[in-house]
Protein backbone atom coordinates (compact mmCIF):
# COMPACT_ATOMS: atom_id res chain seq x y z
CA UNK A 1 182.50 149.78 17.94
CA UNK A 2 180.45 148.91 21.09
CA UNK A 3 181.35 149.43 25.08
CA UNK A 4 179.36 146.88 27.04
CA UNK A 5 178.67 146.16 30.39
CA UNK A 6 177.47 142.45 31.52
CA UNK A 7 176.47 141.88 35.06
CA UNK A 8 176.43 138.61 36.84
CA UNK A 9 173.03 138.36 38.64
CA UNK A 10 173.66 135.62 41.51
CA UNK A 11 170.41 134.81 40.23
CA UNK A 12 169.35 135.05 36.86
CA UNK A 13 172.84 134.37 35.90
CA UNK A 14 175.26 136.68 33.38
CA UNK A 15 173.55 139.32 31.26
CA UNK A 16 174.04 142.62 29.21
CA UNK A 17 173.63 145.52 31.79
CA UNK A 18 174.32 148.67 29.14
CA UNK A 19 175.66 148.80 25.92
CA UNK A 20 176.59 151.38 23.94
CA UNK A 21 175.68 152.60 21.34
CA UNK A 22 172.09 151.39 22.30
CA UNK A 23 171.87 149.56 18.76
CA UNK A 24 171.28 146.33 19.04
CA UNK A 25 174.06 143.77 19.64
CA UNK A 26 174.38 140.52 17.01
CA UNK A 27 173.00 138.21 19.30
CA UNK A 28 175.60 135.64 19.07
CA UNK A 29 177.69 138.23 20.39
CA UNK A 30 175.22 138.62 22.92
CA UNK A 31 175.54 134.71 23.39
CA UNK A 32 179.63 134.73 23.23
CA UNK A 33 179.71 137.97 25.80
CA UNK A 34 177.16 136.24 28.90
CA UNK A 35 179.48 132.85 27.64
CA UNK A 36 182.74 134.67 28.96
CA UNK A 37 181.61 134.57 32.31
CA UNK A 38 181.20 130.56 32.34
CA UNK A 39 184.91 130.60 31.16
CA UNK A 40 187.32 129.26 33.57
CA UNK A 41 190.59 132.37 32.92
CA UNK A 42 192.62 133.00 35.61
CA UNK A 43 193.75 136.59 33.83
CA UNK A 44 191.21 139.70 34.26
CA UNK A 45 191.80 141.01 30.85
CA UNK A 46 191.13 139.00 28.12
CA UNK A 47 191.25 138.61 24.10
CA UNK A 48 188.86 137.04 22.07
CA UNK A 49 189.04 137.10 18.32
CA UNK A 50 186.29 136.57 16.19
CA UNK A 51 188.20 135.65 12.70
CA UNK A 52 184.54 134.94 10.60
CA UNK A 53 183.14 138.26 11.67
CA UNK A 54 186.31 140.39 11.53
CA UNK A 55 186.26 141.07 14.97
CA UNK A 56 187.66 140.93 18.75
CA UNK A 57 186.32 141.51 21.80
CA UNK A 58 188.87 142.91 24.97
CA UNK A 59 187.70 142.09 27.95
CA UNK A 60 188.17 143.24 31.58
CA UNK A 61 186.34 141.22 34.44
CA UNK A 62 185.60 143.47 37.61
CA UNK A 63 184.62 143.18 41.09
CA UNK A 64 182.96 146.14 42.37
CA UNK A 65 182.48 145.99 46.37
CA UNK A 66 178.95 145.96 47.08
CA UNK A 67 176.91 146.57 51.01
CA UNK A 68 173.56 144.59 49.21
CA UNK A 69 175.50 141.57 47.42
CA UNK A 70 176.15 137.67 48.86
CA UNK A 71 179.49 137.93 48.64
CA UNK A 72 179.91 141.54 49.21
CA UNK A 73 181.01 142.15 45.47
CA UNK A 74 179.20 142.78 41.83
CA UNK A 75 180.69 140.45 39.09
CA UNK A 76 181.00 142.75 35.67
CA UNK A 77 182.67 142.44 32.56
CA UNK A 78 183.58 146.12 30.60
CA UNK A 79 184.38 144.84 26.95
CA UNK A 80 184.44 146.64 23.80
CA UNK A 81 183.56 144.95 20.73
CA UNK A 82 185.62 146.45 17.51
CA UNK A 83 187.34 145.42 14.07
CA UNK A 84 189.97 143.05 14.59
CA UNK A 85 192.30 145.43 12.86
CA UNK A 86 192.43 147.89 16.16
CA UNK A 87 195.51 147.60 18.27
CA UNK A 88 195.19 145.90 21.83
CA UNK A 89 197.20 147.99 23.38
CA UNK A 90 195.87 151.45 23.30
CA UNK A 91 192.24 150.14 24.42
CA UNK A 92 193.65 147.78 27.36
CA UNK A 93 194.84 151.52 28.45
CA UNK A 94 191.13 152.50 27.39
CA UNK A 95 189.20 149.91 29.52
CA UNK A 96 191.10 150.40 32.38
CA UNK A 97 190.76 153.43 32.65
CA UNK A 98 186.57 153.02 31.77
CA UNK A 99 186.83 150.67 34.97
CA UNK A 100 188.39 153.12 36.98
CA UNK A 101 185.90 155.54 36.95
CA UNK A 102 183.16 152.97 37.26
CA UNK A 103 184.81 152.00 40.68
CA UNK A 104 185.20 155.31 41.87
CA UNK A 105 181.97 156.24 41.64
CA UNK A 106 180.43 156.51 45.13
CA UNK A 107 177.72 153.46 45.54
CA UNK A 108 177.92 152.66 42.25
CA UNK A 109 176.77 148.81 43.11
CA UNK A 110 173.90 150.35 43.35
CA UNK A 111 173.10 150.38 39.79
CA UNK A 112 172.84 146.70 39.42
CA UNK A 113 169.65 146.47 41.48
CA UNK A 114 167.32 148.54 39.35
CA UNK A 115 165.78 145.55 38.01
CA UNK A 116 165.07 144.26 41.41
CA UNK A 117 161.43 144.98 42.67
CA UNK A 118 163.30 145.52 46.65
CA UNK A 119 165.28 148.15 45.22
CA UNK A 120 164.06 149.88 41.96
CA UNK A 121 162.45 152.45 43.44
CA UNK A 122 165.29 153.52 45.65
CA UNK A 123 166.42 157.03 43.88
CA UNK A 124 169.94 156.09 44.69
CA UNK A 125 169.57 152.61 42.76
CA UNK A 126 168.41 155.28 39.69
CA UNK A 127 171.64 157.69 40.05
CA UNK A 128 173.83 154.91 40.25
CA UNK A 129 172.54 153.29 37.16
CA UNK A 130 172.37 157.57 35.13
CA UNK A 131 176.15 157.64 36.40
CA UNK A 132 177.66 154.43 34.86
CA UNK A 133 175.58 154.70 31.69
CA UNK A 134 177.12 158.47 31.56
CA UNK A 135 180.79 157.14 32.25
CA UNK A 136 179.97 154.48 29.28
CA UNK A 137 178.83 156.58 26.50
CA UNK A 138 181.45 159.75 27.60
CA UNK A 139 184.85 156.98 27.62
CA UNK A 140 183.15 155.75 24.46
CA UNK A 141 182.66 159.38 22.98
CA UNK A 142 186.05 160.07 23.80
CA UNK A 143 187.66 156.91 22.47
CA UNK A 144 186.22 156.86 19.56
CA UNK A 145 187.26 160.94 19.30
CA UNK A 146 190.93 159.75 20.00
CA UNK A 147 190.99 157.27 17.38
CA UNK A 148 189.45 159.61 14.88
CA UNK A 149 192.13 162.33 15.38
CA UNK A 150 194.64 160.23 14.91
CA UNK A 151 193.16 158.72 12.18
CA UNK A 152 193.34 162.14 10.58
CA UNK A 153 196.91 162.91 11.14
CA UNK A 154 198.29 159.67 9.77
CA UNK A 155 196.35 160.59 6.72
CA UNK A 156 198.11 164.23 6.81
């Protein structure tokens, strides 16, 4: 199971911000997640089912209001990558909530400008990247927790 984060750059285009675990993704994954963005789906949350790998992908495109961007917004996409055997339902609830946190988080369009030689050594542009990373891996930790428990007690 992996929680990622892709970020539109306005100009570099659509790539992986975090991911976690920090393995490694597949990279046709890689290919089929920065693809998503190019797709042309009026919904927010999305499905994708990858039948040869035995997997899906659920999908949840945000815009996060941001002082530094064009358009005053940052383009993301919070998907998690899992077996296709998972229900849909219980980690819609998941990444929604994973979003919510992201967009409460004071500043946190900050983040997306650490690569960017303007801003990467602004300390805020550092805490705002430490915060969503932490919101990743602790929603992860938990959901994968969750799922583990009750796991357990359909086994009991």
């Amino acid at each position: 199971m992996h929680l990622v984060l892709t970020y539109f750059d306005r100009l570099k285009g659509p790539s992986i911000f975090l991911s976690f675990p920090e393995v490694k993704l597949e990279e046709d994954i890689i290919n089929k997640l920065i693809k998503f963005f190019d797709l042309d789906i009026n919904e927010t949350f999305f499905e994708i089912v990858l039948i040869n790998k035995n997997k899906k992908i659920i999908n949840l495109y945000i815009e996060i209001p941001s002082e530094w961007a064009r358009g005053k917004k940052e383009m993301v996409m919070l998907s998690l990558i899992m077996k296709k055997s998972y229900p849909s339902e219980l980690l819609y609830a998941f990444i929604v909530e994973t979003s919510h946190k992201i967009l409460k988080t004071d500043n946190v369009f900050k983040a997306f400008y650490k690569d960017d030689d303007n801003y990467n050594n602004n300390i805020e542009v550092f805490l705002a990247h430490e915060q969503i990373r932490l919101i990743l891996f602790d929603s992860l930790t938990a959901l994968i927790l969750r799922m583990e428990s009750k796991k357990k007690k359909k086994m009991s």
